[in-house]
PDB file of N, CA and C in Angstrom:
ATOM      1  N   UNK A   1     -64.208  42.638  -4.875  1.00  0.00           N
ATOM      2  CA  UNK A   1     -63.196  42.920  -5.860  1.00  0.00           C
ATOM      3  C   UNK A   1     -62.462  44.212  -5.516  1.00  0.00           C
ATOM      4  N   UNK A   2     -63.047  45.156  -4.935  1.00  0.00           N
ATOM      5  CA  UNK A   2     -62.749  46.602  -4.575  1.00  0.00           C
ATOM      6  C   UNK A   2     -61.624  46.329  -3.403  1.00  0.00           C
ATOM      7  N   UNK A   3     -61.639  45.647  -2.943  1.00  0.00           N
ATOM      8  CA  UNK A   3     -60.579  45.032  -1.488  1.00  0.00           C
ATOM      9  C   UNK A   3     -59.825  44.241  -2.032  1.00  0.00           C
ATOM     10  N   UNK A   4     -59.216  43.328  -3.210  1.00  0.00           N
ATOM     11  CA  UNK A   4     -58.413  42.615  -3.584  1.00  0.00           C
ATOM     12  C   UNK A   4     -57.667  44.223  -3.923  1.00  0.00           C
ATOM     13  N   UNK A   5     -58.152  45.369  -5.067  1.00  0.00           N
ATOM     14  CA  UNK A   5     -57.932  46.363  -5.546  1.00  0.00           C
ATOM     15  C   UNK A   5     -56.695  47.348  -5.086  1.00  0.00           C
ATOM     16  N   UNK A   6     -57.747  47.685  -3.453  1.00  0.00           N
ATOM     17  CA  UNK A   6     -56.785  48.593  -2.575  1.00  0.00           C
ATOM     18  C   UNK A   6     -55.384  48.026  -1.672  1.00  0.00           C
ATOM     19  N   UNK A   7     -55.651  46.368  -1.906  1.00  0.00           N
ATOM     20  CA  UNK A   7     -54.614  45.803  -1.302  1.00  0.00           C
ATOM     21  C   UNK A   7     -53.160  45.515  -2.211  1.00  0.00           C
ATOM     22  N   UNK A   8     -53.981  45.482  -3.303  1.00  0.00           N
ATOM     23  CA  UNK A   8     -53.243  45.562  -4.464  1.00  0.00           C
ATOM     24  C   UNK A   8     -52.151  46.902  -4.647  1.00  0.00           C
ATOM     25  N   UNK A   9     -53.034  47.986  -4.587  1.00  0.00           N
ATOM     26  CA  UNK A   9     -52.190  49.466  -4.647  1.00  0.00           C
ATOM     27  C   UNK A   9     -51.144  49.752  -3.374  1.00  0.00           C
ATOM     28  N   UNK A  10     -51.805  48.789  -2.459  1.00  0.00           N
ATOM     29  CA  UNK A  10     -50.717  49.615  -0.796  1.00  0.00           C
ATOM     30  C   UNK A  10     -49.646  48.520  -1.150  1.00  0.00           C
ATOM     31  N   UNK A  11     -49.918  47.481  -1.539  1.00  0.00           N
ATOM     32  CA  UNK A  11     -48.447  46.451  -2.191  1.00  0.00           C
ATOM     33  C   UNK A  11     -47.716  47.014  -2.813  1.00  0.00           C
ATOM     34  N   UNK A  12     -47.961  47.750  -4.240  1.00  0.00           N
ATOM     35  CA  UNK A  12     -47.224  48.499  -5.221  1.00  0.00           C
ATOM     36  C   UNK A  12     -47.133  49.845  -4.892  1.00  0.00           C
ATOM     37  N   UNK A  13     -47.411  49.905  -3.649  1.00  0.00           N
ATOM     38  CA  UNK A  13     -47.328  51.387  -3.493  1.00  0.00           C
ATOM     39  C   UNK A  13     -45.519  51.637  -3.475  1.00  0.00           C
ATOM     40  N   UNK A  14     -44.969  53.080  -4.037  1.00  0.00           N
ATOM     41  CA  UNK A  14     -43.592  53.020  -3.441  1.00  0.00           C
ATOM     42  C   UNK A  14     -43.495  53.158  -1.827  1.00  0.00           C
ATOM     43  N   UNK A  15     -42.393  52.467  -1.896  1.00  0.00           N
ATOM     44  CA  UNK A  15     -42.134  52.643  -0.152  1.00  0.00           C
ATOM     45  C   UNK A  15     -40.562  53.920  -0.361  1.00  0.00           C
ATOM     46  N   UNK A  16     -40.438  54.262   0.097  1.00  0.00           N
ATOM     47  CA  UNK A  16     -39.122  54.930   0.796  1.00  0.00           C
ATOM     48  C   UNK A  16     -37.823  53.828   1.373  1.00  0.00           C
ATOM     49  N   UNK A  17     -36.462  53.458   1.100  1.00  0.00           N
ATOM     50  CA  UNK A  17     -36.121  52.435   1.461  1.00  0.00           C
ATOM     51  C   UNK A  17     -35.417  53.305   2.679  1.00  0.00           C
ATOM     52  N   UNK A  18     -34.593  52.784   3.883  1.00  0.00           N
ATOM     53  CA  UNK A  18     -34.564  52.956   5.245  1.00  0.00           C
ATOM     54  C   UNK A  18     -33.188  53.321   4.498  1.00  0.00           C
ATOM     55  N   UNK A  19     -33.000  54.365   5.766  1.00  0.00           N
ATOM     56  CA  UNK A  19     -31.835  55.341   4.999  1.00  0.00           C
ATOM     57  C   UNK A  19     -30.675  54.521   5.279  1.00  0.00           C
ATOM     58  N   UNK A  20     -29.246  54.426   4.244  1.00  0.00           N
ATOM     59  CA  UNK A  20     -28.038  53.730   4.426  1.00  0.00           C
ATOM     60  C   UNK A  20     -28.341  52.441   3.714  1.00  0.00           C
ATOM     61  N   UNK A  21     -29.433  51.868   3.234  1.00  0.00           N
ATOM     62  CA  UNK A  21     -29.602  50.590   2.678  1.00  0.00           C
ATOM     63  C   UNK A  21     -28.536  50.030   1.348  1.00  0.00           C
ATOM     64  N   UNK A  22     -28.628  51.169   0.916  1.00  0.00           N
ATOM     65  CA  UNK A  22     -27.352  51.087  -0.213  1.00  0.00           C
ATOM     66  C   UNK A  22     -26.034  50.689   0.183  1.00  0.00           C
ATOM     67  N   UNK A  23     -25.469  51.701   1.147  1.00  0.00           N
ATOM     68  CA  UNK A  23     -24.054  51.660   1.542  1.00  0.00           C
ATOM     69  C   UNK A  23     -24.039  49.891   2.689  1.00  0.00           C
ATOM     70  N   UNK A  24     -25.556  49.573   2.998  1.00  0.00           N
ATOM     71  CA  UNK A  24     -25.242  48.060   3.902  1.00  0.00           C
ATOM     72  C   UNK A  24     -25.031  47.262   2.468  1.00  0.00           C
ATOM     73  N   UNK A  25     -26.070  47.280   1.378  1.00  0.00           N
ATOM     74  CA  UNK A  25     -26.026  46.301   0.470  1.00  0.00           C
ATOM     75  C   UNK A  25     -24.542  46.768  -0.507  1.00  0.00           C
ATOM     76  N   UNK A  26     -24.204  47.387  -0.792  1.00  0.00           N
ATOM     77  CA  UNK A  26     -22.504  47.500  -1.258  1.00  0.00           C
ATOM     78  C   UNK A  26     -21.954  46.763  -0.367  1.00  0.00           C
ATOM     79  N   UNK A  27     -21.709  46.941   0.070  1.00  0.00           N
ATOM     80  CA  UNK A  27     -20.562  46.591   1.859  1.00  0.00           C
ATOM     81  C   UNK A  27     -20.710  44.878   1.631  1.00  0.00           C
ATOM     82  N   UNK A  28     -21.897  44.474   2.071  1.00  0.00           N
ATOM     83  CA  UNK A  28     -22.049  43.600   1.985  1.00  0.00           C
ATOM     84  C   UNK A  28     -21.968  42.706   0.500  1.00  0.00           C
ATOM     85  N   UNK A  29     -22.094  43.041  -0.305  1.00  0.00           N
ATOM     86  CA  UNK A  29     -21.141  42.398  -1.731  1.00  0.00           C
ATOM     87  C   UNK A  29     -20.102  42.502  -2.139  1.00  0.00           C
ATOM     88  N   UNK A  30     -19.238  43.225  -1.271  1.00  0.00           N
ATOM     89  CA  UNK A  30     -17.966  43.708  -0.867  1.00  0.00           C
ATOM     90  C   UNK A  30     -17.447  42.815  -0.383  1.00  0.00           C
ATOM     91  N   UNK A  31     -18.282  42.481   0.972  1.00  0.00           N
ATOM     92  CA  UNK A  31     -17.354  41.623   1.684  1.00  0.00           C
ATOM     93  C   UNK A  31     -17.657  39.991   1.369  1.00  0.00           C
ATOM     94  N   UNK A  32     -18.618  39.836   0.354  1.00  0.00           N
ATOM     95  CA  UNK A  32     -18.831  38.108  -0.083  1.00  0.00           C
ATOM     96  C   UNK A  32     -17.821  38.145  -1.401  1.00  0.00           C
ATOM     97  N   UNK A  33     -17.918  39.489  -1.851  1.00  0.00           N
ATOM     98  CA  UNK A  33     -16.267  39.156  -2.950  1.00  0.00           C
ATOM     99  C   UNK A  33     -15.018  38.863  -2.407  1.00  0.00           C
ATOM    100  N   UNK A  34     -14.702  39.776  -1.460  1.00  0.00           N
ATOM    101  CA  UNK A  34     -13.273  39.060  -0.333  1.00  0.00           C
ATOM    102  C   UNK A  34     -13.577  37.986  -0.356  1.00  0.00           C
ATOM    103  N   UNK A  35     -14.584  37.624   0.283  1.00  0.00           N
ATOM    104  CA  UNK A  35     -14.867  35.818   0.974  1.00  0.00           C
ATOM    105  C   UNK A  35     -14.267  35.293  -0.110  1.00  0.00           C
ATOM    106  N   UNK A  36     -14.971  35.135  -1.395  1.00  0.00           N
ATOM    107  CA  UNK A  36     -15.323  34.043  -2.820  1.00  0.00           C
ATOM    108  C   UNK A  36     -13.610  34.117  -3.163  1.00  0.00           C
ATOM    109  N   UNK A  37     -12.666  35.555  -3.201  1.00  0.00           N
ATOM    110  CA  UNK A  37     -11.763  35.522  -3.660  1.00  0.00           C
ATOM    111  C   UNK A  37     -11.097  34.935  -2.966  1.00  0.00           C
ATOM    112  N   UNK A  38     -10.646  34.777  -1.316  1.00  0.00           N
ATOM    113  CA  UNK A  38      -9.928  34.311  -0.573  1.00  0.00           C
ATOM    114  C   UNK A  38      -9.710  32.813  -0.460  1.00  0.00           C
ATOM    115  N   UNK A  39     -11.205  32.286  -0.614  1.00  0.00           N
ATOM    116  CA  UNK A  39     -11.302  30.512  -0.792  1.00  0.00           C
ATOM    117  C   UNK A  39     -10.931  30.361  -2.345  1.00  0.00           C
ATOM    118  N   UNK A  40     -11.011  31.344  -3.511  1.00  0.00           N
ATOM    119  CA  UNK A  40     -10.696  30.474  -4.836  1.00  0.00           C
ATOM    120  C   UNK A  40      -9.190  30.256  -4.471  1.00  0.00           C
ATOM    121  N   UNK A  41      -7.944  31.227  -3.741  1.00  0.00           N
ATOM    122  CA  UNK A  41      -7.160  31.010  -3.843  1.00  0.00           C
ATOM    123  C   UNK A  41      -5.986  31.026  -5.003  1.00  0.00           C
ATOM    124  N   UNK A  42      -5.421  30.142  -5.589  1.00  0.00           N
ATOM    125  CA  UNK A  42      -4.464  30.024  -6.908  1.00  0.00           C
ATOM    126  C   UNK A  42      -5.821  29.707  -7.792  1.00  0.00           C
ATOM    127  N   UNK A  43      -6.735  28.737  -7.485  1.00  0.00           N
ATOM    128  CA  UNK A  43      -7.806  28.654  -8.679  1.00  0.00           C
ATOM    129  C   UNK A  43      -8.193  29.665  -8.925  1.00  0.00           C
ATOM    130  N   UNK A  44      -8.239  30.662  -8.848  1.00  0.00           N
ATOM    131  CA  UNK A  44      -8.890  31.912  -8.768  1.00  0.00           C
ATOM    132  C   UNK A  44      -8.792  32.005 -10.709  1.00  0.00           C
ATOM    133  N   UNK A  45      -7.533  32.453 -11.296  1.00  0.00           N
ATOM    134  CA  UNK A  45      -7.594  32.219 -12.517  1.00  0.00           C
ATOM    135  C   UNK A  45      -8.250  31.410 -13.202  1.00  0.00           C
ATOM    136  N   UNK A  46      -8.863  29.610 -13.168  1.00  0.00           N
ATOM    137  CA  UNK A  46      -9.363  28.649 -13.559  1.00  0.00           C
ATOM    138  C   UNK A  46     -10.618  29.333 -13.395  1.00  0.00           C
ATOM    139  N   UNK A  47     -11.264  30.097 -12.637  1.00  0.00           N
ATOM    140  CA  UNK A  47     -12.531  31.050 -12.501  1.00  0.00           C
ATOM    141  C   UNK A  47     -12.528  32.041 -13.375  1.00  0.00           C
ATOM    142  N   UNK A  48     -11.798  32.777 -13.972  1.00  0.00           N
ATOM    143  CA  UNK A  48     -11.909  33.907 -14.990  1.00  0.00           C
ATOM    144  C   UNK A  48     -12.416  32.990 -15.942  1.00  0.00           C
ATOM    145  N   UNK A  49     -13.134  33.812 -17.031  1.00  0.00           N
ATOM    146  CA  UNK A  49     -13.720  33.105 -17.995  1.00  0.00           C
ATOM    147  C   UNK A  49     -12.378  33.349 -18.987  1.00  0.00           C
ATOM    148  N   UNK A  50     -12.057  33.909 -19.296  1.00  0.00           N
ATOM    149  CA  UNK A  50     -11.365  33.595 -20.507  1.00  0.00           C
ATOM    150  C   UNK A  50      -9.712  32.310 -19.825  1.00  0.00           C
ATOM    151  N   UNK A  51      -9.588  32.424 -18.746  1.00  0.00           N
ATOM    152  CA  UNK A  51      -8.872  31.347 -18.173  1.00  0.00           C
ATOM    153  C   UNK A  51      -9.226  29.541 -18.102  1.00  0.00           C
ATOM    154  N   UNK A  52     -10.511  29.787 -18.310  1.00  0.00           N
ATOM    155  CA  UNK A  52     -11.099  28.695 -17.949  1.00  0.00           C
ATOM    156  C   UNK A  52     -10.742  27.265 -19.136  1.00  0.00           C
ATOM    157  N   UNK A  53     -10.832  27.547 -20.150  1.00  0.00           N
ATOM    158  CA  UNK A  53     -10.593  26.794 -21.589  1.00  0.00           C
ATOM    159  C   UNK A  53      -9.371  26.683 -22.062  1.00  0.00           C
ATOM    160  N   UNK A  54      -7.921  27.176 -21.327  1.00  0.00           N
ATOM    161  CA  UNK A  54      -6.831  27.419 -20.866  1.00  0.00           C
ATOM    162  C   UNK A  54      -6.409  26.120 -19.806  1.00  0.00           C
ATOM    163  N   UNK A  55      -7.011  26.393 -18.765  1.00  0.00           N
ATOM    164  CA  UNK A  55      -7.022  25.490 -17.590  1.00  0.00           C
ATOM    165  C   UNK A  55      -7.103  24.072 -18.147  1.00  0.00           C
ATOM    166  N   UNK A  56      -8.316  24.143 -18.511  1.00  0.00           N
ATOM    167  CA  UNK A  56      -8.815  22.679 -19.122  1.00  0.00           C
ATOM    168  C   UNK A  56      -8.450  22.053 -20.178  1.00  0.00           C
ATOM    169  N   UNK A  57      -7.448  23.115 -21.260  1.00  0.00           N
ATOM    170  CA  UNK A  57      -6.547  22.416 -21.700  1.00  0.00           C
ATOM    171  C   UNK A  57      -5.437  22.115 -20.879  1.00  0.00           C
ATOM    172  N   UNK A  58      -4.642  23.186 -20.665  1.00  0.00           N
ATOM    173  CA  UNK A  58      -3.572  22.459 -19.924  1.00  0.00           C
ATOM    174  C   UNK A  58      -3.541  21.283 -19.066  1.00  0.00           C
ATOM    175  N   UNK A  59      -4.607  20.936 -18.498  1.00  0.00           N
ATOM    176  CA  UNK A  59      -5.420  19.682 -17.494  1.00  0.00           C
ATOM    177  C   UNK A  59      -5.463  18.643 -18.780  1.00  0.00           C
ATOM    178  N   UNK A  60      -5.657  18.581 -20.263  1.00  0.00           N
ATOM    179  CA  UNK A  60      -5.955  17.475 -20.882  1.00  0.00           C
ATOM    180  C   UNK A  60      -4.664  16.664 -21.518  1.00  0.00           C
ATOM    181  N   UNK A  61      -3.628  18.035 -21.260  1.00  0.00           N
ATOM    182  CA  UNK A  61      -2.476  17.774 -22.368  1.00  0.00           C
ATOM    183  C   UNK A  61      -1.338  16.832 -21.284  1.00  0.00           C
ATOM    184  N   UNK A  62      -1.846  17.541 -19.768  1.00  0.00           N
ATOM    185  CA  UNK A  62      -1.133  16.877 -18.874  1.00  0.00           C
ATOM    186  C   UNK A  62      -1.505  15.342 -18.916  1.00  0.00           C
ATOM    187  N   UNK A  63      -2.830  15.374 -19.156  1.00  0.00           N
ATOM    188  CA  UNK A  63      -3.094  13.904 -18.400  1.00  0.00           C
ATOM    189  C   UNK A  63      -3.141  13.159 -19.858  1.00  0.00           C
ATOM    190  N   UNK A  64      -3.007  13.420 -20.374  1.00  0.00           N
ATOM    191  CA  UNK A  64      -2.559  13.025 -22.364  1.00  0.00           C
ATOM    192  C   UNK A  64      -0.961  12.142 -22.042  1.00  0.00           C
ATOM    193  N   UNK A  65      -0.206  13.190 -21.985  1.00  0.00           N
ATOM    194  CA  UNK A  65       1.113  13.229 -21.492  1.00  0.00           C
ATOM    195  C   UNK A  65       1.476  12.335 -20.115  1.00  0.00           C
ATOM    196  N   UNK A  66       0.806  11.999 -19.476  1.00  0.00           N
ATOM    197  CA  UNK A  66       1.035  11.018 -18.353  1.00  0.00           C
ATOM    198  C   UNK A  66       0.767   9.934 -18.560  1.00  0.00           C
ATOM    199  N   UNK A  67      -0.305   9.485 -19.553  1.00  0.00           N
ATOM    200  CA  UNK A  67      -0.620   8.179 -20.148  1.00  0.00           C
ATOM    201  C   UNK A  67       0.291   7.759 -20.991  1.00  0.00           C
ATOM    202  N   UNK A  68       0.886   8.945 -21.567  1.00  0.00           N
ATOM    203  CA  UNK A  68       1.872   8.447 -22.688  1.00  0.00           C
ATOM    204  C   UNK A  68       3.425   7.950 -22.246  1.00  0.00           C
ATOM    205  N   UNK A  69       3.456   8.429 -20.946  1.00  0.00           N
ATOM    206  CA  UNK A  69       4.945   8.084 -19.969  1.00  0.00           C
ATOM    207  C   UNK A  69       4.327   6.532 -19.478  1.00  0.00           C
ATOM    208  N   UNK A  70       3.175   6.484 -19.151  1.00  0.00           N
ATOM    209  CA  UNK A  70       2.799   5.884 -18.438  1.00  0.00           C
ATOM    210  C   UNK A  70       2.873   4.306 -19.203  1.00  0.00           C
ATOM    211  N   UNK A  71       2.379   4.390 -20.164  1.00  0.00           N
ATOM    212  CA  UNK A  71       2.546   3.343 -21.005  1.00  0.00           C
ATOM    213  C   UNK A  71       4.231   3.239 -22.000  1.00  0.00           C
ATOM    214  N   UNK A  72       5.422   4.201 -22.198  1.00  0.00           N
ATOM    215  CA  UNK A  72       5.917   3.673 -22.154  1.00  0.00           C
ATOM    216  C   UNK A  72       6.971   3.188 -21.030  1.00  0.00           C
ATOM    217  N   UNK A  73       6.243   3.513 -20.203  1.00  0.00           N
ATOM    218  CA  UNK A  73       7.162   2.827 -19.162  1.00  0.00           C
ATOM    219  C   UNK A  73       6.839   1.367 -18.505  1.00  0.00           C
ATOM    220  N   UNK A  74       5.528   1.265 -19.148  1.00  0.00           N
ATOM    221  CA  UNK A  74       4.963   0.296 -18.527  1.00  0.00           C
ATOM    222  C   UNK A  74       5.460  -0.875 -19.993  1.00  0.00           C
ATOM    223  N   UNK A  75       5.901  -0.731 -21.148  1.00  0.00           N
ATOM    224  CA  UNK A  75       6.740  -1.209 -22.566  1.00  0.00           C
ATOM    225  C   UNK A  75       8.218  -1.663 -22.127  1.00  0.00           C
ATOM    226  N   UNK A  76       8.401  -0.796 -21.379  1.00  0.00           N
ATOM    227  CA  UNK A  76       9.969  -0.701 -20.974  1.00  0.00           C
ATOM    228  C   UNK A  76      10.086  -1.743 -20.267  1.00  0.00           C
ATOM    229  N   UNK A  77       8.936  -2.276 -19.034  1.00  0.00           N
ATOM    230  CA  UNK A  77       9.427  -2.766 -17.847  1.00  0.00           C
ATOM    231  C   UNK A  77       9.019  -4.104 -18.767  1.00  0.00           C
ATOM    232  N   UNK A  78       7.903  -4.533 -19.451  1.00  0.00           N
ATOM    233  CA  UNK A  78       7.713  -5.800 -20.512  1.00  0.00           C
ATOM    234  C   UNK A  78       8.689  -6.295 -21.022  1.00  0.00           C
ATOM    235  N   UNK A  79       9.580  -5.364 -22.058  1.00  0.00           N
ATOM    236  CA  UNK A  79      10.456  -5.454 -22.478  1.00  0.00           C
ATOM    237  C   UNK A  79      11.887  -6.047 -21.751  1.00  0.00           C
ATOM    238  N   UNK A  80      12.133  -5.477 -20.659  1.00  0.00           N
ATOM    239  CA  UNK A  80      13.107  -5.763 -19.650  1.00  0.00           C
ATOM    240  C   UNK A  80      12.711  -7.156 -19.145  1.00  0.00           C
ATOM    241  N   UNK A  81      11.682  -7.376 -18.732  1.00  0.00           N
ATOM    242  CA  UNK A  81      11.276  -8.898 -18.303  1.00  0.00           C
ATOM    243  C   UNK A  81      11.718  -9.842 -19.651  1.00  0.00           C
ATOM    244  N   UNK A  82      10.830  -9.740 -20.885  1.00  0.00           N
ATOM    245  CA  UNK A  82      11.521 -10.488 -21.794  1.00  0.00           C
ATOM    246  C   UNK A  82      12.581 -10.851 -21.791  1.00  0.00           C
ATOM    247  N   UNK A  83      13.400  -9.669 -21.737  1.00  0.00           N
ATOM    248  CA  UNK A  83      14.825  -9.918 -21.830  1.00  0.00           C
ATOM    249  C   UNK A  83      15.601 -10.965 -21.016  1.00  0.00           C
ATOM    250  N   UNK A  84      15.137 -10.142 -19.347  1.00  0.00           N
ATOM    251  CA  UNK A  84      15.500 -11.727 -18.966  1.00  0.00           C
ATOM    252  C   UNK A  84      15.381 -13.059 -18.681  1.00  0.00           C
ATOM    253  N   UNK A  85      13.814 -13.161 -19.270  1.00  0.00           N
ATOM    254  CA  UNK A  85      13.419 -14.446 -19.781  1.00  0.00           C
ATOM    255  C   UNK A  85      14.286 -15.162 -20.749  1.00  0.00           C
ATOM    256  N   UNK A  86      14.449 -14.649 -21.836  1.00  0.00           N
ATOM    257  CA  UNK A  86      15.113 -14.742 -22.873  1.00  0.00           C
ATOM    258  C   UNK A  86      16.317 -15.668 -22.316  1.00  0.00           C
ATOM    259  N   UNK A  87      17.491 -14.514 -21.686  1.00  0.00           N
ATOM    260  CA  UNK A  87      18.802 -14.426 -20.991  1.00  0.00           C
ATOM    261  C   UNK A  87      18.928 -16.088 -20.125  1.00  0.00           C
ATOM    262  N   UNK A  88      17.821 -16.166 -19.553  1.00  0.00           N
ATOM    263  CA  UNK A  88      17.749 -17.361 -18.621  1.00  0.00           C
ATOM    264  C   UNK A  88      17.681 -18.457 -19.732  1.00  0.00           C
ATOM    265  N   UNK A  89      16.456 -18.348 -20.676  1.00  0.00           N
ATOM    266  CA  UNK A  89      16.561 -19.742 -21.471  1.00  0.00           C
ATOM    267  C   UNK A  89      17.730 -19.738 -22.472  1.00  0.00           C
ATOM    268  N   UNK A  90      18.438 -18.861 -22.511  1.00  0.00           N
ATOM    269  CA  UNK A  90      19.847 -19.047 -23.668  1.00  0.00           C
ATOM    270  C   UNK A  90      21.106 -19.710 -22.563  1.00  0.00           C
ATOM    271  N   UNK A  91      21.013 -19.503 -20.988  1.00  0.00           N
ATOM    272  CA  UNK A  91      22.146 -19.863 -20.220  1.00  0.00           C
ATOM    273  C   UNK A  91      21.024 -21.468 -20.087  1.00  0.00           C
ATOM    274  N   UNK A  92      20.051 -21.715 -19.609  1.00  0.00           N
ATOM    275  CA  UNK A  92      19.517 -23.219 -19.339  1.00  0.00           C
ATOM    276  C   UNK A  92      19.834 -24.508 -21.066  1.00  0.00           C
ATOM    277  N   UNK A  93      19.921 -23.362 -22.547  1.00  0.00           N
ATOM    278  CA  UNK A  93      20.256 -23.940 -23.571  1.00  0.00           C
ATOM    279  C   UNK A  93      21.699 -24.404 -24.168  1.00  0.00           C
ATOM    280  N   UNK A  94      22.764 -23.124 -23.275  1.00  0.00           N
ATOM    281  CA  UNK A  94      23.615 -23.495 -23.294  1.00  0.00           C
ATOM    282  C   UNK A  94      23.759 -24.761 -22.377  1.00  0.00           C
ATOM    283  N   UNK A  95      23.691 -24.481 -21.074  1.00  0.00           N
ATOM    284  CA  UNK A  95      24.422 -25.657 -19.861  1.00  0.00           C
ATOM    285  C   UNK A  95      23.742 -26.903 -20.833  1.00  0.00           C
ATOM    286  N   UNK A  96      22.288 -27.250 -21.157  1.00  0.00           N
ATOM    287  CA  UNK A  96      22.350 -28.536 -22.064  1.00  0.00           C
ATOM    288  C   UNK A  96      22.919 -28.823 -23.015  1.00  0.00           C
ATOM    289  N   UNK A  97      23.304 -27.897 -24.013  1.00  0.00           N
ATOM    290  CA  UNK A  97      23.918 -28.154 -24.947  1.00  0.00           C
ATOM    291  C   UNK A  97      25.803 -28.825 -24.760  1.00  0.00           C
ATOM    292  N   UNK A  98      26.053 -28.417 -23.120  1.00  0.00           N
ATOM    293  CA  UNK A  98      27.351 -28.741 -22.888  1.00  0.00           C
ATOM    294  C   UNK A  98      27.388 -29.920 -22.797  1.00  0.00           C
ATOM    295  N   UNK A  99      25.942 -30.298 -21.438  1.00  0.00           N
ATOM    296  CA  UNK A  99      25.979 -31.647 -21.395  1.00  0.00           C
ATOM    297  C   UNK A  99      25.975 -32.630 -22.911  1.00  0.00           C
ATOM    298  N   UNK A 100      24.974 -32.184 -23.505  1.00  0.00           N
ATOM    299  CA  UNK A 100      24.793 -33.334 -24.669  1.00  0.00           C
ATOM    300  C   UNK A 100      26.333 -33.086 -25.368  1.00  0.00           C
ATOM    301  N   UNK A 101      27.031 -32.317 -25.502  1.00  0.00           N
ATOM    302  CA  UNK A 101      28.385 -32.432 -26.320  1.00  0.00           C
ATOM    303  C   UNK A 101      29.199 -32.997 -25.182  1.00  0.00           C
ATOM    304  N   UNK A 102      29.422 -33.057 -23.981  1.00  0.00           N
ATOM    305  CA  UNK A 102      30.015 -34.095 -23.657  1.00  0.00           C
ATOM    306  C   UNK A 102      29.755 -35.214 -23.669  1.00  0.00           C
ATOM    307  N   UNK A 103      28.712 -35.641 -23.458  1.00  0.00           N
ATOM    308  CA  UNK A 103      28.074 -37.224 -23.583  1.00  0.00           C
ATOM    309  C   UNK A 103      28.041 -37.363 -25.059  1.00  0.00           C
ATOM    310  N   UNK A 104      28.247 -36.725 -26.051  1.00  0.00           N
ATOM    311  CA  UNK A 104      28.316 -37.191 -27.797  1.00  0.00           C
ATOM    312  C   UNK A 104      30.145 -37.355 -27.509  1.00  0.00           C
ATOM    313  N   UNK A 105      31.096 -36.534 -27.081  1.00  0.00           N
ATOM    314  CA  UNK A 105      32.471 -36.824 -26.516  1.00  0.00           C
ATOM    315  C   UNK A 105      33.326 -38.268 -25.920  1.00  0.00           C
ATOM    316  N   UNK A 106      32.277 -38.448 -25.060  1.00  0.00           N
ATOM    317  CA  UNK A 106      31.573 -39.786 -24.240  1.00  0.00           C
ATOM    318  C   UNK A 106      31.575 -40.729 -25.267  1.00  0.00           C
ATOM    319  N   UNK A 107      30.762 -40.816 -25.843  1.00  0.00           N
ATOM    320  CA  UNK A 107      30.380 -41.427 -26.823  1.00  0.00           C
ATOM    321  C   UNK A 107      31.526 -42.306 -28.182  1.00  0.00           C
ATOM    322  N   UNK A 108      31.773 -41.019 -28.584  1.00  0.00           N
ATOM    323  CA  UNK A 108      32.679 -41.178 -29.215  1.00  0.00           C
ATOM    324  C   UNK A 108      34.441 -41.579 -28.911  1.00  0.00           C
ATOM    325  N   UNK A 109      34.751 -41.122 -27.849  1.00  0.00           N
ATOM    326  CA  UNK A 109      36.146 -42.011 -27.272  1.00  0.00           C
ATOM    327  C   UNK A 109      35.792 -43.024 -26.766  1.00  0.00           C
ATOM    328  N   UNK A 110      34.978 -43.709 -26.204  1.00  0.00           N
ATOM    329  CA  UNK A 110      34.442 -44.670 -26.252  1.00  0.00           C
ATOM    330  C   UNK A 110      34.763 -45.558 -27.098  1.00  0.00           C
ATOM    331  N   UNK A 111      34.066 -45.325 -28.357  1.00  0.00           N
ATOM    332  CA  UNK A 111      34.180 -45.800 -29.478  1.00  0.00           C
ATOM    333  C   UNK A 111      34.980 -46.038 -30.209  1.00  0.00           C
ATOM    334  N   UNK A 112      36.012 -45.132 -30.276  1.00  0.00           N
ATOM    335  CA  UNK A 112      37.360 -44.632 -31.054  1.00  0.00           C
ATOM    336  C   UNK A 112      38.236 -45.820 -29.881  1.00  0.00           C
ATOM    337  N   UNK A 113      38.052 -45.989 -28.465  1.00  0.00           N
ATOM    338  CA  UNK A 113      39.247 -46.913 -27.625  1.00  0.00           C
ATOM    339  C   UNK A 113      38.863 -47.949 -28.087  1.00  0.00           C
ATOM    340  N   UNK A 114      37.454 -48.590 -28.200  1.00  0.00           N
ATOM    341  CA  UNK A 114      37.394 -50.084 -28.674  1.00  0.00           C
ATOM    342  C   UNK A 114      37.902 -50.731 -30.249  1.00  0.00           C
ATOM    343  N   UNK A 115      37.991 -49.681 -30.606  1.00  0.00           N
ATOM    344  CA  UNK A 115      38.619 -50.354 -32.194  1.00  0.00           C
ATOM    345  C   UNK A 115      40.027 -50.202 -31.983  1.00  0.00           C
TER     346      UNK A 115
END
């Protein structure tokens, strides 16, 4: 138990840290903040915290707003087809309707020469 003890104390013993250790470990969180800032880029703001709930609205209202173009445009183009569905069966109702009034025309001088 006396040897778990003393191994125990030279573990927790203080050490002295190697001189300059500070100015490497600054430096070096120095230069992983350049790094982190250089790759966020324009996101860089979407990373601030108070930016962040900002971002993600503006991201919901957009894509809110694109569904809403999106569908009526996609109303518009329905609508436009109808139409010239429509357009086609009113010109295929007319051209019959010509025929059957000439053949009732037909019909009737016909009728009107034999008496």
């Amino acid at each position: 138990m006396k040897h778990i003890e003393e191994e125990l104390k030279r573990a927790l013993a203080e050490v002295e840290p190697p001189e300059g250790l500070a100015g490497r470990v600054l430096a070096r969180v120095a230069e992983r903040e350049r790094g982190r800032r250089a790759r966020a880029g324009w996101l860089g703001l979407a990373a601030a915290p108070g930016w962040r709930w900002a971002f993600a609205a503006v991201l919901c209202v957009a894509l809110v707003a694109g569904g809403i173009f999106y569908q009526r445009a996609r109303t518009r183009a329905e609508g436009e087809r109808a139409k010239e569905q429509l357009m086609l069966a009113l010109e295929i109702t007319a051209s019959k309707l010509e025929i059957a009034q000439a053949t009732v025309q037909g019909i009737n001088s016909g009728a009107e020469a034999e008496q």
